[in-house]
C-alpha atoms as a PDB file:
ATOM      1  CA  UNK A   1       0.000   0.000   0.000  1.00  0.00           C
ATOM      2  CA  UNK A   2       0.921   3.582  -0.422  1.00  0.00           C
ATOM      3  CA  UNK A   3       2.094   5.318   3.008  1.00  0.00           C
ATOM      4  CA  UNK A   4       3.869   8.692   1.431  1.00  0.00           C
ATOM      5  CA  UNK A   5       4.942  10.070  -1.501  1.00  0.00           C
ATOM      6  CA  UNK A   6       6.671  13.428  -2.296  1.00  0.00           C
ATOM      7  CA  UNK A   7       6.679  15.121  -6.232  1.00  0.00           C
ATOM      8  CA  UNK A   8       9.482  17.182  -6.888  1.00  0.00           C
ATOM      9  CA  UNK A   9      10.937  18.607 -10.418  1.00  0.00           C
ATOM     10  CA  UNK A  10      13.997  16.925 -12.219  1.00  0.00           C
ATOM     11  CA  UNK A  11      16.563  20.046 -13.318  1.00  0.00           C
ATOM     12  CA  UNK A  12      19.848  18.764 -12.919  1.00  0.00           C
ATOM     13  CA  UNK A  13      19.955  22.595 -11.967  1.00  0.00           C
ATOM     14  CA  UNK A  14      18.699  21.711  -8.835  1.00  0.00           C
ATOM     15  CA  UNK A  15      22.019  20.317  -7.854  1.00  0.00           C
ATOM     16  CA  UNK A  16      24.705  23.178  -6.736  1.00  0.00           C
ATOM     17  CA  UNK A  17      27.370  22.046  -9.007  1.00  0.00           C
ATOM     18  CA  UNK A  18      25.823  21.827 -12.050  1.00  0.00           C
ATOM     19  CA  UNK A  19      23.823  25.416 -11.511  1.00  0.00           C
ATOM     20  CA  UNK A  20      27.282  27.356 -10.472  1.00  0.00           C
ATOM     21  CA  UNK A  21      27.110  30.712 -10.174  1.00  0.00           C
ATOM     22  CA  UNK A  22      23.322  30.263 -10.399  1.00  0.00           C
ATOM     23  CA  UNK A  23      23.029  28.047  -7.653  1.00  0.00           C
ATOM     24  CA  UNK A  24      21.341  30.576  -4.967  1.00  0.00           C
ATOM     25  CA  UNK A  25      18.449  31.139  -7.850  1.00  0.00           C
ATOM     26  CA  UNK A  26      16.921  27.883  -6.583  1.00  0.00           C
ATOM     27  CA  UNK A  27      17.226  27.965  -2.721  1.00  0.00           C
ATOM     28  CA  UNK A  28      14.321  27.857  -2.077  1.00  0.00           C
ATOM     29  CA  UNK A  29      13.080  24.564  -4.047  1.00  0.00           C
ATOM     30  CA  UNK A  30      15.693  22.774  -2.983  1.00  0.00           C
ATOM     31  CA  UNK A  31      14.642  23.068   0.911  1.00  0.00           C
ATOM     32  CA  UNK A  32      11.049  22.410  -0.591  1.00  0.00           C
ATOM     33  CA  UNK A  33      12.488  19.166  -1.856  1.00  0.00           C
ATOM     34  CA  UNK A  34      14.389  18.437   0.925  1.00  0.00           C
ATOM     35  CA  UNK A  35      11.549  18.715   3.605  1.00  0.00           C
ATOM     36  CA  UNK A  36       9.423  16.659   0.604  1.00  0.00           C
ATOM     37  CA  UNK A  37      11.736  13.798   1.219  1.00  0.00           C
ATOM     38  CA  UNK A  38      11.855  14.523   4.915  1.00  0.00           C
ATOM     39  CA  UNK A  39       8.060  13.262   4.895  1.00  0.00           C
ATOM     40  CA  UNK A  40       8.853  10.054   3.469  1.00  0.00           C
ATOM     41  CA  UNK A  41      11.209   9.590   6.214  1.00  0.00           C
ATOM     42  CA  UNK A  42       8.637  10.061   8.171  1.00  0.00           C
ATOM     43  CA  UNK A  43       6.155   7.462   7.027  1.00  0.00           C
ATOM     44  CA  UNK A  44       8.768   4.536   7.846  1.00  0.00           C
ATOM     45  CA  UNK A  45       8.095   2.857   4.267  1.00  0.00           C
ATOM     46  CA  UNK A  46       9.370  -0.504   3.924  1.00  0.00           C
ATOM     47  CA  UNK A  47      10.671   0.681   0.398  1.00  0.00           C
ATOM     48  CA  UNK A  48      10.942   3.756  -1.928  1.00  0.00           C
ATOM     49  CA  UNK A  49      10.295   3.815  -5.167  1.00  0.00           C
ATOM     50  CA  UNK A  50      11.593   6.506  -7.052  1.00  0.00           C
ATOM     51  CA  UNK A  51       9.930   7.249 -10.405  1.00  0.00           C
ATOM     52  CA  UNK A  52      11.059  10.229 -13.380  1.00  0.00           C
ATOM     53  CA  UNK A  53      10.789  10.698 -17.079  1.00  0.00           C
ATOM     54  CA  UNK A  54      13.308   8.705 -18.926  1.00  0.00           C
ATOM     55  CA  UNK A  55      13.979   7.954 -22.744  1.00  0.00           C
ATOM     56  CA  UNK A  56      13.882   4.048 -23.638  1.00  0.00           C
ATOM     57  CA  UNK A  57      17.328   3.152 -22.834  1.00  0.00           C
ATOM     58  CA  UNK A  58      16.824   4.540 -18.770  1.00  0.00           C
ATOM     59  CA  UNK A  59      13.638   2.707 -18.104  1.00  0.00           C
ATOM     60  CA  UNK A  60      14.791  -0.114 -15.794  1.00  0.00           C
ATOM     61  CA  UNK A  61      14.192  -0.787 -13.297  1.00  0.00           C
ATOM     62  CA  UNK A  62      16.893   0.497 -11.441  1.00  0.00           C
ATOM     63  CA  UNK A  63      18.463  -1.656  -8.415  1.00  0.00           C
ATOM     64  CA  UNK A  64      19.543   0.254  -5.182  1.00  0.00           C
ATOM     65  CA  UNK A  65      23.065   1.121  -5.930  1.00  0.00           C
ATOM     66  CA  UNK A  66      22.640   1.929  -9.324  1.00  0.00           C
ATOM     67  CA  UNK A  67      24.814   4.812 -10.900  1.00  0.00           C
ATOM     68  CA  UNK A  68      24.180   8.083 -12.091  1.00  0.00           C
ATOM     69  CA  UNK A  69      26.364  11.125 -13.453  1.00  0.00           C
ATOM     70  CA  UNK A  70      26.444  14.470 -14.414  1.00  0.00           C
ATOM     71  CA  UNK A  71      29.583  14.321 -16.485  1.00  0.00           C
ATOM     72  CA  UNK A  72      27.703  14.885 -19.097  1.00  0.00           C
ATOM     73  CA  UNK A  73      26.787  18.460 -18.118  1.00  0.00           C
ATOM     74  CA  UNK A  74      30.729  19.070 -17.444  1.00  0.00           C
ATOM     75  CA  UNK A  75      30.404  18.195 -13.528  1.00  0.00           C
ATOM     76  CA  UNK A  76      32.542  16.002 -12.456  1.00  0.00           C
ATOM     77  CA  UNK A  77      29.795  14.870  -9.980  1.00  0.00           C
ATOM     78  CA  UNK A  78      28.524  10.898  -9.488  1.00  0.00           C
ATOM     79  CA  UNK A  79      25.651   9.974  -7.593  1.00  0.00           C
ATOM     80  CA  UNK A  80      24.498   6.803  -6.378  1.00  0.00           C
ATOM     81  CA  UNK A  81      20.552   5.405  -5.647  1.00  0.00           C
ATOM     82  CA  UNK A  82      20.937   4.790  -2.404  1.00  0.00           C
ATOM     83  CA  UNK A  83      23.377   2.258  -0.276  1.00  0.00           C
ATOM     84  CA  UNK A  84      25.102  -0.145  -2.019  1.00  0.00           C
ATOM     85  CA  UNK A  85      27.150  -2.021  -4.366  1.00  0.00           C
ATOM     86  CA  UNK A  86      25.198  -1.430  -8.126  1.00  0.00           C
ATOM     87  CA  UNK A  87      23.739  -4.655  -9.647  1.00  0.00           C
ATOM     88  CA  UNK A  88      24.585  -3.854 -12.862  1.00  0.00           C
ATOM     89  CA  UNK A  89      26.087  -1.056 -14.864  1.00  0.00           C
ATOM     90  CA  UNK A  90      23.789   0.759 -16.582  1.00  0.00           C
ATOM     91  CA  UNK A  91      23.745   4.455 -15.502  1.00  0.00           C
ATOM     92  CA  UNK A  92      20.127   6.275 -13.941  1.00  0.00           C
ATOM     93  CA  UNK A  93      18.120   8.655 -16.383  1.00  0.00           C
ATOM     94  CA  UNK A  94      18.924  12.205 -15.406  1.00  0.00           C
ATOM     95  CA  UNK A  95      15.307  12.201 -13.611  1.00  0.00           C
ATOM     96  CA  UNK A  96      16.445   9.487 -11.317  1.00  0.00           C
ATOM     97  CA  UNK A  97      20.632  11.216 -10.881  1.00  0.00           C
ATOM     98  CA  UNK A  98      18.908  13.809  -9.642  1.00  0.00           C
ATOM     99  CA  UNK A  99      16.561  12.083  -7.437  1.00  0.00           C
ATOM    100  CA  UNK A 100      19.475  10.129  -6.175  1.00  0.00           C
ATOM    101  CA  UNK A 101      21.048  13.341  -5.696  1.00  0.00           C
ATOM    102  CA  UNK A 102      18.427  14.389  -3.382  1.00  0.00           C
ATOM    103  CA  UNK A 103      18.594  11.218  -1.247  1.00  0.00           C
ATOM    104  CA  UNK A 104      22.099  11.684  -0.368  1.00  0.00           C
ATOM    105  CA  UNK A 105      21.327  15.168   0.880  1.00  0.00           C
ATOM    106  CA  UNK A 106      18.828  13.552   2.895  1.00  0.00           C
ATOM    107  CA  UNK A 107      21.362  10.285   4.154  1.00  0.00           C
ATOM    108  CA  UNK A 108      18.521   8.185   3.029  1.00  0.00           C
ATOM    109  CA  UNK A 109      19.166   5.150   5.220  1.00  0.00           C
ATOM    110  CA  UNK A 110      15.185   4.311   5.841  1.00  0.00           C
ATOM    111  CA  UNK A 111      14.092   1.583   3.697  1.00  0.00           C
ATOM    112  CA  UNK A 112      15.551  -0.029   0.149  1.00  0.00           C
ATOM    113  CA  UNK A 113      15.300   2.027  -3.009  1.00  0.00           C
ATOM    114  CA  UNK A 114      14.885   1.474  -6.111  1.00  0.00           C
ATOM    115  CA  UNK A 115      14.345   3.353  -9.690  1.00  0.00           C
ATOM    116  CA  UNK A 116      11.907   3.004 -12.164  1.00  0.00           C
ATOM    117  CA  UNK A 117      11.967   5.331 -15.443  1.00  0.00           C
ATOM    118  CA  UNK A 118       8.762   6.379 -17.207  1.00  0.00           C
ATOM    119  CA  UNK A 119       8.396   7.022 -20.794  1.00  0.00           C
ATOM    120  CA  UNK A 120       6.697  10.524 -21.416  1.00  0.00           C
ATOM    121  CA  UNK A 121       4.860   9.404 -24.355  1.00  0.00           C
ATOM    122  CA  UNK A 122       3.503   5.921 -22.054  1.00  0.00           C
ATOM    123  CA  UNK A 123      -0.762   6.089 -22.112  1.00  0.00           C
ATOM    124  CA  UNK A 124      -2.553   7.056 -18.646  1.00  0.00           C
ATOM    125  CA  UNK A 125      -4.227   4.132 -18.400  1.00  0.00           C
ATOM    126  CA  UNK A 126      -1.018   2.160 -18.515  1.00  0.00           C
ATOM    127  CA  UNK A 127       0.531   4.622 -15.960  1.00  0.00           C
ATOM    128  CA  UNK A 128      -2.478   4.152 -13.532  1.00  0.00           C
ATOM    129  CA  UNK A 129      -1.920   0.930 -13.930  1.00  0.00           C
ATOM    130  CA  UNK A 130       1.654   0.774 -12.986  1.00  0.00           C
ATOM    131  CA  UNK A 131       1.017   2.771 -10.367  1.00  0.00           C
ATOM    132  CA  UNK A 132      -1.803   0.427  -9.065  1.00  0.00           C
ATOM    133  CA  UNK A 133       0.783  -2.491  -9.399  1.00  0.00           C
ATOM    134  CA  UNK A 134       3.618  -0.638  -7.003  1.00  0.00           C
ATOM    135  CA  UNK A 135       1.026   0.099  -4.807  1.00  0.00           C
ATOM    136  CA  UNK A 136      -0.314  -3.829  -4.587  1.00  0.00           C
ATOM    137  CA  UNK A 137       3.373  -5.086  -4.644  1.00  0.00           C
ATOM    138  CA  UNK A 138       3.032  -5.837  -0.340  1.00  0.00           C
ATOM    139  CA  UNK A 139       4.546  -3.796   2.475  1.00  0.00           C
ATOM    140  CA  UNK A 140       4.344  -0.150   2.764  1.00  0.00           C
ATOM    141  CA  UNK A 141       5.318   1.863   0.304  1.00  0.00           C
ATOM    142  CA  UNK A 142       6.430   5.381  -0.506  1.00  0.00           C
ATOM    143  CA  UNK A 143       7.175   6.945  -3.846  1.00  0.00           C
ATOM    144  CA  UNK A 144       9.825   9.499  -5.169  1.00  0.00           C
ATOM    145  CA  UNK A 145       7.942  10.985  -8.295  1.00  0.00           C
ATOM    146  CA  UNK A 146      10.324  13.477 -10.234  1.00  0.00           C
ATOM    147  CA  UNK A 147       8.735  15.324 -13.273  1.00  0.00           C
ATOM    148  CA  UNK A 148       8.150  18.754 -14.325  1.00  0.00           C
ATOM    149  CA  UNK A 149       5.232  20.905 -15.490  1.00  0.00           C
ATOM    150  CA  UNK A 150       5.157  22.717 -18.622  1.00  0.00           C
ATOM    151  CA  UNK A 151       8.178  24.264 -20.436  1.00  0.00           C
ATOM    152  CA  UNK A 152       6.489  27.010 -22.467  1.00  0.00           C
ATOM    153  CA  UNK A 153       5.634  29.337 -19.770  1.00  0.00           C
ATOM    154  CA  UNK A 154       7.461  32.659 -20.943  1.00  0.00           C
ATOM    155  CA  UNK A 155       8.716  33.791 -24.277  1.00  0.00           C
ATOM    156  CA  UNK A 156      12.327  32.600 -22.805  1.00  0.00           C
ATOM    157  CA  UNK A 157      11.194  29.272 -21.836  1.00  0.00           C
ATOM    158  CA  UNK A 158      12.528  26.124 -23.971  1.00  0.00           C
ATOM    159  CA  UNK A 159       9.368  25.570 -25.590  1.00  0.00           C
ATOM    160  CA  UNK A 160       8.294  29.458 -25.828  1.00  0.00           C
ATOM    161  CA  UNK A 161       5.437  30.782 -24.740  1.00  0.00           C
ATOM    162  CA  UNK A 162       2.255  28.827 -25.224  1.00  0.00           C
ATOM    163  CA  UNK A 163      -1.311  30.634 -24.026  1.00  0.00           C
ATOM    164  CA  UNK A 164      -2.599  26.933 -22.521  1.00  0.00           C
ATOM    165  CA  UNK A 165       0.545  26.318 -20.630  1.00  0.00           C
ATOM    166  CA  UNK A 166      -0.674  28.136 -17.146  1.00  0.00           C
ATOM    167  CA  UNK A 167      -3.634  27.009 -16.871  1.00  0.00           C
ATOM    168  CA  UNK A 168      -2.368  23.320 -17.237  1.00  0.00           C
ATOM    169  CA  UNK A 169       0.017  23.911 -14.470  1.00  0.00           C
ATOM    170  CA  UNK A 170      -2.502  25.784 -12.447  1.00  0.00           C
ATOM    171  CA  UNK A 171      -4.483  22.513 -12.662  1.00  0.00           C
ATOM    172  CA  UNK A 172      -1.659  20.319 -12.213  1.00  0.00           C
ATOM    173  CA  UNK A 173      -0.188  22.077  -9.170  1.00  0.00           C
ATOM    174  CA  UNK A 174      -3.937  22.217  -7.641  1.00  0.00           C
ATOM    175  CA  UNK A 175      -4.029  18.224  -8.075  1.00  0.00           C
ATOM    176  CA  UNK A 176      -0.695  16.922  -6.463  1.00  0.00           C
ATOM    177  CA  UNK A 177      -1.121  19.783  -3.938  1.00  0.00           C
ATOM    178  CA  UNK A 178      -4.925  18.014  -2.786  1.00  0.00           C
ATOM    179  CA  UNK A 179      -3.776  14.568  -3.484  1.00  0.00           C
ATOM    180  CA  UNK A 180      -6.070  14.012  -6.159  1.00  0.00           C
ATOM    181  CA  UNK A 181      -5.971  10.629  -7.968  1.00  0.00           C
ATOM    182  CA  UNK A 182      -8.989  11.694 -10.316  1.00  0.00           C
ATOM    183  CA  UNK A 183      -7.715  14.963 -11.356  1.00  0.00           C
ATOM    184  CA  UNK A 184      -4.013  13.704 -12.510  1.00  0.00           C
ATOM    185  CA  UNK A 185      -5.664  10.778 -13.964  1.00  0.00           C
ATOM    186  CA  UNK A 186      -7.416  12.957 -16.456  1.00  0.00           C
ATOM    187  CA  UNK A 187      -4.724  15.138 -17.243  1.00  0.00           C
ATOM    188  CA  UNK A 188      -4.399  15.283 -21.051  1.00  0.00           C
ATOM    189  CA  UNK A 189      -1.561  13.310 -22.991  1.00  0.00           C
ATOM    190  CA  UNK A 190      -1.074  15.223 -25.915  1.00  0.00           C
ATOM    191  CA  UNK A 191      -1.849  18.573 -24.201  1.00  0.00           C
ATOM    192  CA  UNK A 192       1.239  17.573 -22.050  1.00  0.00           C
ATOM    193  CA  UNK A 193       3.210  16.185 -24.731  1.00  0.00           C
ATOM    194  CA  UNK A 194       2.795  19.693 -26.919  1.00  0.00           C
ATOM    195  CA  UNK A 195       3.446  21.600 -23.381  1.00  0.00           C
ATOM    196  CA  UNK A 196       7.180  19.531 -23.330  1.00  0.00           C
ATOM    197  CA  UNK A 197       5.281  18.740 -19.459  1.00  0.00           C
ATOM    198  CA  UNK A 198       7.612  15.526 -18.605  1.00  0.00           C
ATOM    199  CA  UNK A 199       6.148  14.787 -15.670  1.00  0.00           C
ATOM    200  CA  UNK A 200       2.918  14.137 -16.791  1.00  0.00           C
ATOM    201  CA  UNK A 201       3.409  10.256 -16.904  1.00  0.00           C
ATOM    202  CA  UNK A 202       4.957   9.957 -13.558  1.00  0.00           C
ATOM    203  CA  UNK A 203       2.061  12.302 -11.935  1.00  0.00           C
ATOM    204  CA  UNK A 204      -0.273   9.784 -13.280  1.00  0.00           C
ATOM    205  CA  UNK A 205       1.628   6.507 -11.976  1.00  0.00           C
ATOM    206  CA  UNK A 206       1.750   8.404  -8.687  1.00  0.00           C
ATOM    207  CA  UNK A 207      -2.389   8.563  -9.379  1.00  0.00           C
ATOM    208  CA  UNK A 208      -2.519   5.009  -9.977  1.00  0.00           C
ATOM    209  CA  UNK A 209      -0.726   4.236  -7.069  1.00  0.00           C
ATOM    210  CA  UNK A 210      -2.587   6.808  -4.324  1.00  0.00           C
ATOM    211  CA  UNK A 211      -5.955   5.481  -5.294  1.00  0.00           C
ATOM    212  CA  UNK A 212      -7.780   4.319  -2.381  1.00  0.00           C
ATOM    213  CA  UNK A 213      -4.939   5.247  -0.710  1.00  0.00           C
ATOM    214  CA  UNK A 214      -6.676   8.128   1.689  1.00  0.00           C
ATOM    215  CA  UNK A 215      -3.612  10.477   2.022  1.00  0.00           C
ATOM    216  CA  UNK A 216      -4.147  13.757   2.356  1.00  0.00           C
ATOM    217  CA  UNK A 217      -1.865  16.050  -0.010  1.00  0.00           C
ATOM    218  CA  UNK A 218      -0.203  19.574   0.930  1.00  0.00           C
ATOM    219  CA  UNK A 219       1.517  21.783  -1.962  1.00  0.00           C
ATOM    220  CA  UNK A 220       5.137  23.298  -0.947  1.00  0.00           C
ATOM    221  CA  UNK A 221       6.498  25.000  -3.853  1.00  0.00           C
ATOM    222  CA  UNK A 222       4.658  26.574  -7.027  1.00  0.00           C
ATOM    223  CA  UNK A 223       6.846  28.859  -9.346  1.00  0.00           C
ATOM    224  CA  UNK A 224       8.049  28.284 -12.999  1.00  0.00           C
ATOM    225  CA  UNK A 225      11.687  30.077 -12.807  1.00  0.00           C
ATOM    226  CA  UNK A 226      13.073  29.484 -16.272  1.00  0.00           C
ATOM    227  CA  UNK A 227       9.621  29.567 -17.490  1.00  0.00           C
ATOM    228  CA  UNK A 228       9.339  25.747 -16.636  1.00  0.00           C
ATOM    229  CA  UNK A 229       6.487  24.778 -13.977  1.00  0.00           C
ATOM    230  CA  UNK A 230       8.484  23.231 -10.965  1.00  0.00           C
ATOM    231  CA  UNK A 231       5.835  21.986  -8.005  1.00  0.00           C
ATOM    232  CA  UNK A 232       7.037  20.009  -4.938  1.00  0.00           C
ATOM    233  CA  UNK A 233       4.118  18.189  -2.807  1.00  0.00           C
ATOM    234  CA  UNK A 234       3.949  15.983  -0.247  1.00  0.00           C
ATOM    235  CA  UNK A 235       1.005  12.967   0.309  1.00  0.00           C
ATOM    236  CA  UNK A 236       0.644  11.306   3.533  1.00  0.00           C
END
């Protein structure tokens, strides 16, 4: 069953090193992120499951241990998902590095851990149905779900400025921040797709999974610097 689960965005800016001299520009979401994963902690899960966007090659899943890097940003920076030797050595999605980057900040040392990539393209009813299988897998479980909103927020965003892009993030943001299963179920796949919105398909595995699940959400952090929607929210 699902005990927790905290949503947080996936910029490898989020992490110091790569960000630089812009690192102080995003404080603030990283101690929204930080006190996200805090309430996982919390919920004494008897495993995490972290979930992010990830092309085909990065879907797993991911064994605790497994690798990650930012070398290929020019940061000599490694990361590892969790404690623990890897299983194998194929290297995390960038979703996932930085999720593992998060969990280090954190000394995650509360339950096992392990990775699962999501395609951005996958169908919601395959996502809710992931999501309902993590959920039914036995024990107590709490989710990691990186993704962001929509890129095309401002006229200097990476996908430019699109009309329909606030209002899906409005909605968005209003659904993880209420815990609402029904309301990130329905989001709209192509609307997402054409918004460059990658966390879309995780939100909606996170759906699959809360259903029935009676947690009660709370909404941390709502703010698209870079014109990209970044929202970090907590269910417990």
């Amino acid at each position: 069953m699902l005990v927790a689960a905290a949503v947080c965005p996936c910029p490898p800016l989020l992490v110091p090193e790569v960000a630089a001299g812009a690192a102080p520009e995003l404080d603030g979401l990283r101690a929204a992120c930080l006190d996200a994963v805090g309430v996982l902690a919390a919920a004494r899960p008897d495993r995490l499951v972290v979930l992010g966007p990830a092309p085909l090659a990065g879907r797993g899943p991911h064994p605790q241990g497994a690798r990650g890097s930012f070398r290929g940003l020019g940061v000599d920076l490694d990361v590892r998902l969790g404690q623990g030797a890897p299983a194998d050595d194929r290297e995390l999605p960038q979703s996932l590095a930085v999720a593992a980057w998060l969990l280090d900040r954190t000394r995650w040392a509360v339950a096992p851990v392990e990775g699962l990539g999501v395609g951005e393209p996958l169908e919601s009813e395959r996502c809710l149905a992931t999501g309902r299988e993590l959920a039914g897998a036995g024990g107590r479980t709490a989710l990691l779900v990186m993704g962001d909103g929509s890129a095309c927020r401002t006229l200097k965003a990476p996908g430019y400025l699109d009309e329909r892009a606030a209002d899906f993030d409005a909605e968005a943001a209003r659904a993880l921040g209420a815990a609402d299963t029904a309301a990130l179920a329905a989001l709209d796949t192509a609307l997402a797709q054409e918004l460059k919105a990658a966390g879309r398909a995780p939100w909606q595995v996170l759906a699959g999974a809360g259903e029935g699940a009676g947690l009660k959400g709370q909404l941390l952090y709502d703010e698209a610097p870079y014109g990209v929607g970044y929202f970090v929210a907590t269910w417990s």
